[in-house]
Protein backbone atom coordinates (compact mmCIF):
# COMPACT_ATOMS: atom_id res chain seq x y z
CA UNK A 1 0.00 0.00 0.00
CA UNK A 2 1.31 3.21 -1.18
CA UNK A 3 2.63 5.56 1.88
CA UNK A 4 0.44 8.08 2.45
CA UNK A 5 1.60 11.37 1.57
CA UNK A 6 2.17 14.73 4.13
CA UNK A 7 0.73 17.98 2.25
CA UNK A 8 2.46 20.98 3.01
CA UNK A 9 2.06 24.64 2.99
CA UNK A 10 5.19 26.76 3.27
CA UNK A 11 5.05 30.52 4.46
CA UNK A 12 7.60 32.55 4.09
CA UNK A 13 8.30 36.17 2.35
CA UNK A 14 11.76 35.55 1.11
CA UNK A 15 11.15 33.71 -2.52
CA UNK A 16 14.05 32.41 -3.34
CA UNK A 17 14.46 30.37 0.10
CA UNK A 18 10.82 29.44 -0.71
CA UNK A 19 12.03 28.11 -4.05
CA UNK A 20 14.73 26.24 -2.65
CA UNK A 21 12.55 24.63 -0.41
CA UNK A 22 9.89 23.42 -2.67
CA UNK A 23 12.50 21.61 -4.46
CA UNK A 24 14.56 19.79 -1.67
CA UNK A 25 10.95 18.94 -0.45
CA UNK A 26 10.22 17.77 -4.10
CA UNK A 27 12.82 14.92 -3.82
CA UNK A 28 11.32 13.57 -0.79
CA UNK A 29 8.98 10.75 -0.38
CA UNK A 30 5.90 11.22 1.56
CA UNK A 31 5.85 14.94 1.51
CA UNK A 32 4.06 17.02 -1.17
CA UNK A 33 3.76 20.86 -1.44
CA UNK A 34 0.10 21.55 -2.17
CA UNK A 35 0.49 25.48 -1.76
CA UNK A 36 2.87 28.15 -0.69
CA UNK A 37 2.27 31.92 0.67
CA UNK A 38 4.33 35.03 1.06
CA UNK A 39 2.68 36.03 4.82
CA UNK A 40 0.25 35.24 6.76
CA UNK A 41 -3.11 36.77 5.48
CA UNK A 42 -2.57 34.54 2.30
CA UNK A 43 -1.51 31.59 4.21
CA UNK A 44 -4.84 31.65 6.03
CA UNK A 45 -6.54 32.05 2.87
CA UNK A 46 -4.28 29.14 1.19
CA UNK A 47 -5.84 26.87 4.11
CA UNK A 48 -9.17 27.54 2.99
CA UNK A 49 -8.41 26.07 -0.57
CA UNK A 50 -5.84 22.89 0.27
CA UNK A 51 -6.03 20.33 2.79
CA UNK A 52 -2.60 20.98 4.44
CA UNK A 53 -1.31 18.34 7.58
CA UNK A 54 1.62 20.55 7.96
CA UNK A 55 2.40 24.11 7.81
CA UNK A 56 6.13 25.54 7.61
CA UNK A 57 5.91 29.04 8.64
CA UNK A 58 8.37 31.84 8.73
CA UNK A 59 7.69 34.32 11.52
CA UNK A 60 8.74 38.11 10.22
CA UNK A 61 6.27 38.63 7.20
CA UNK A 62 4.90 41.76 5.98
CA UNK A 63 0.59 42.11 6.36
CA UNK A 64 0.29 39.35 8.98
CA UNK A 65 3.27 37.97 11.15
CA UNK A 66 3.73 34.11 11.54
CA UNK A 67 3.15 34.87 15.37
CA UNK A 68 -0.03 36.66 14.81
CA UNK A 69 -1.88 33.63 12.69
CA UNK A 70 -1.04 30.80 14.83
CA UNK A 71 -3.62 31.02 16.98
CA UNK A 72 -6.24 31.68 13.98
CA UNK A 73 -4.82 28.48 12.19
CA UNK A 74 -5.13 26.10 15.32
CA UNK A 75 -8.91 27.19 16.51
CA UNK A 76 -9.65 26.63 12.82
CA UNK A 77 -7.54 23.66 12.23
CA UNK A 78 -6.94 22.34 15.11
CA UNK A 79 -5.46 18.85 13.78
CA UNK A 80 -3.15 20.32 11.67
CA UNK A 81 0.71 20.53 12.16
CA UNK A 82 2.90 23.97 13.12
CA UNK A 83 6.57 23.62 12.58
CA UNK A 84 8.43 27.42 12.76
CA UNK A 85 10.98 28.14 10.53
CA UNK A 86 13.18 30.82 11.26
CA UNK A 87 16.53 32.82 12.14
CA UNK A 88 15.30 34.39 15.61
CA UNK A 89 16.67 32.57 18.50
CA UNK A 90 16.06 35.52 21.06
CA UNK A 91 14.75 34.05 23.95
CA UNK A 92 11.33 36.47 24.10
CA UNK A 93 10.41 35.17 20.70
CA UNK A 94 11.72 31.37 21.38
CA UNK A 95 8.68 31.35 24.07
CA UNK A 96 6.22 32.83 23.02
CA UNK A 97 6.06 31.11 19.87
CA UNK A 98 6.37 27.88 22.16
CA UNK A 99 3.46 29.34 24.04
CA UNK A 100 1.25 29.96 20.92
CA UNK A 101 0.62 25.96 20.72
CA UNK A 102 3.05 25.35 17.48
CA UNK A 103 4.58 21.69 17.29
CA UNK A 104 7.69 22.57 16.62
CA UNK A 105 10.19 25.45 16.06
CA UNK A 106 13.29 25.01 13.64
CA UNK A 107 16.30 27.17 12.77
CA UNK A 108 17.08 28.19 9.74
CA UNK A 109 20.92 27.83 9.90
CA UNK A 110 20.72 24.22 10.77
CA UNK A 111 20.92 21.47 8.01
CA UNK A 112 18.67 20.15 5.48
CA UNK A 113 18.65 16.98 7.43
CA UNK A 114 17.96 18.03 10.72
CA UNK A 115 14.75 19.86 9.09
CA UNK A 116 13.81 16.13 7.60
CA UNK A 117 14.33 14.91 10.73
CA UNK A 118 11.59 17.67 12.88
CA UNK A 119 9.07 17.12 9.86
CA UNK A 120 9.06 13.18 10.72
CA UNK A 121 9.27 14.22 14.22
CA UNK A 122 6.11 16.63 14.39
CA UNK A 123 4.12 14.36 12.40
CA UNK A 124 4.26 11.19 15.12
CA UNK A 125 2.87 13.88 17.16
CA UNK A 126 5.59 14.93 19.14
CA UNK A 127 7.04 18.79 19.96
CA UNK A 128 10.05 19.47 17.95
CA UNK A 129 12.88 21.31 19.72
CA UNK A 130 16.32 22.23 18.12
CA UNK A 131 19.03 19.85 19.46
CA UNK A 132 19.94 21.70 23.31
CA UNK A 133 17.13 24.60 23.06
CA UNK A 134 15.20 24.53 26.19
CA UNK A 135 12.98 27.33 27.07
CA UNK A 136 12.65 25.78 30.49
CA UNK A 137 15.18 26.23 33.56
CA UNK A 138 17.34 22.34 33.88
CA UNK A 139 20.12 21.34 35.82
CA UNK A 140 21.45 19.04 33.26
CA UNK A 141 21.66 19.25 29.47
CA UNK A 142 23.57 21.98 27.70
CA UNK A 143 21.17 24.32 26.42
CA UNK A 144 21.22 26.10 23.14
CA UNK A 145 22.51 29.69 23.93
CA UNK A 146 19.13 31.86 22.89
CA UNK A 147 20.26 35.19 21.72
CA UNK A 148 20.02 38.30 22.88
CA UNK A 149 21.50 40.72 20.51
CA UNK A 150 21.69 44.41 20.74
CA UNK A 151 20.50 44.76 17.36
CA UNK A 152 16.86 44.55 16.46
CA UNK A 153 14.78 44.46 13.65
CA UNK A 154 11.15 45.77 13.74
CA UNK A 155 9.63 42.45 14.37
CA UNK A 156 11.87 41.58 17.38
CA UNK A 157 11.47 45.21 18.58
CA UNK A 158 7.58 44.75 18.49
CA UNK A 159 7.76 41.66 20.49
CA UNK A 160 10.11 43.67 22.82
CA UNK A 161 6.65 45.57 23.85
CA UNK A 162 4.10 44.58 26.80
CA UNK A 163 0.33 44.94 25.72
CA UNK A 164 -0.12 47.90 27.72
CA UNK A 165 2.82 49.36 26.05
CA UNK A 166 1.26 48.77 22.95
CA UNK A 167 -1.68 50.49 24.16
CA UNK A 168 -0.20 53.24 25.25
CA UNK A 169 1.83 53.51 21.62
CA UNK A 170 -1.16 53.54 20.28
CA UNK A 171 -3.21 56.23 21.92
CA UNK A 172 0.00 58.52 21.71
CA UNK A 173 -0.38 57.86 18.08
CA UNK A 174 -3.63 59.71 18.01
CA UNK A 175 -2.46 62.71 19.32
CA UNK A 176 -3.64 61.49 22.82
CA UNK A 177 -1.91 63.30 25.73
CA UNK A 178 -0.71 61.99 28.88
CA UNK A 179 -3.00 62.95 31.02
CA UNK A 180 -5.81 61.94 28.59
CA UNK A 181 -4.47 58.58 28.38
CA UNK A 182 -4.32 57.98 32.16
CA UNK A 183 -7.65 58.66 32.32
CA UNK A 184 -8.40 56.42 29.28
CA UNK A 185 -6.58 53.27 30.93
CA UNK A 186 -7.49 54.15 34.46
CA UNK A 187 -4.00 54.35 35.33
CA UNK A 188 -1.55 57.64 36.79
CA UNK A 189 0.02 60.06 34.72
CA UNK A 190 3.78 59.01 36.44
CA UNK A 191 2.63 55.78 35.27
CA UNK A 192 1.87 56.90 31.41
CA UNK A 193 5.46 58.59 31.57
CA UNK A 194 7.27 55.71 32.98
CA UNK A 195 5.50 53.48 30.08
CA UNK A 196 6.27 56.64 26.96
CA UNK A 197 10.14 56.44 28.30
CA UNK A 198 10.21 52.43 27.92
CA UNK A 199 8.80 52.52 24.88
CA UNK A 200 11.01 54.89 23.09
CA UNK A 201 13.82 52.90 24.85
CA UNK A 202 12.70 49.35 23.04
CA UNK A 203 11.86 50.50 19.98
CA UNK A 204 15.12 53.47 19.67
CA UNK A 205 12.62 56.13 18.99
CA UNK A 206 13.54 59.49 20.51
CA UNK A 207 10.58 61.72 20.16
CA UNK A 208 6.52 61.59 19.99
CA UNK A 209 6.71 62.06 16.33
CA UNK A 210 8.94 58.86 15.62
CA UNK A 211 6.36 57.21 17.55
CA UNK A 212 3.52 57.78 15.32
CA UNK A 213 5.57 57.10 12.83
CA UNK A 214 6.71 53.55 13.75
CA UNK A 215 2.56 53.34 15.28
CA UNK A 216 1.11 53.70 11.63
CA UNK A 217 4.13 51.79 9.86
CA UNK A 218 3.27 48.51 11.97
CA UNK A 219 -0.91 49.70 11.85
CA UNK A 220 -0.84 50.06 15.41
CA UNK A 221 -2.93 53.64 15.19
């Protein structure tokens, strides 16, 4: 009886890594690509047209992040497969995509192999973890070193902000003041201030007019 085969959706914005991937998974027995998707408004709408068992998703996309659909994808689909693919390793990121439910998250830098190797792994219904990542405190083991590098791109600098940072960027993108926005979130004004200053820390903005800025580039406002 022929094997029966794994259908797979990649996500990822870079299309030349997409290409690649298509045709090292092309060679492989078992697996078929029924559908790609540049981010993650057209991966959801991908999974209304295939029948997908697993889902390879890059995380920084433009319109939707990976992060952002995850949660979407596994109230909808709830019996289909997650594996992350990605560069980020800083430890922020590492766990909360953990938290988000996925099945597995895998690094870009590592071999083709290994990434055979958590595909077969995910789909016997086990969590895939990188080879010494552990986003849990252990005595033993040698863990996977996750990263915490002063340099940032927007996507790690997002995830760099609590929510009520976020909704505090976002009412100071509407021209909100600080006392107006303490009263908003029921909060103090010292408290709006402290939240403005660690804001413009995390994200290296340096005035109120950066932050609308960065607030409408990312459709915060």
């Amino acid at each position: 009886m022929k094997e029966k085969q794994v259908r797979l959706l990649l996500v990822d914005d870079h299309q030349l890594y997409l290409d690649g991937l298509v045709c090292l998974i092309a060679q492989v027995e078992g697996l078929e690509v029924v559908a790609t998707a540049s981010h993650g408004l057209e991966a959801l709408q991908q999974l209304e047209m295939h029948a997908v068992d697993l889902m390879l998703l890059d995380l920084n996309m433009p319109t939707k992040d990976g992060i952002s659909i995850i949660p979407e994808v596994k109230r909808a689909y709830p019996h289909l497969k997650i594996l992350v693919v990605t560069n980020y390793k800083e430890q922020k990121i590492v766990k909360e995509v953990y938290k988000s439910g996925v099945d597995g998250m895998f690094f870009k830098s590592s071999p083709w192999s290994r990434l055979r190797e958590a595909i077969e792994e995910v789909m016997r219904g086990e969590v895939y973890m990188p080879s010494g990542l552990s986003i849990f405190p252990r005595k033993t083991a040698p863990k996977l070193q996750l990263e915490r590098s002063p340099y940032r791109d927007n996507f790690e600098q997002m995830r760099q902000l609590t929510p009520r940072e976020v909704e505090v960027l976002k009412l100071l993108s509407e021209a909100k003041g600080v006392k107006e926005i303490a009263g908003e979130l029921f909060i103090s004004q010292e408290t709006v201030s402290v939240h403005k200053k660690n804001i413009m820390k995390k994200l290296d903005l340096h005035n109120i007019a950066g932050m609308v800025k960065y607030a409408l580039e990312h459709d915060i406002a």
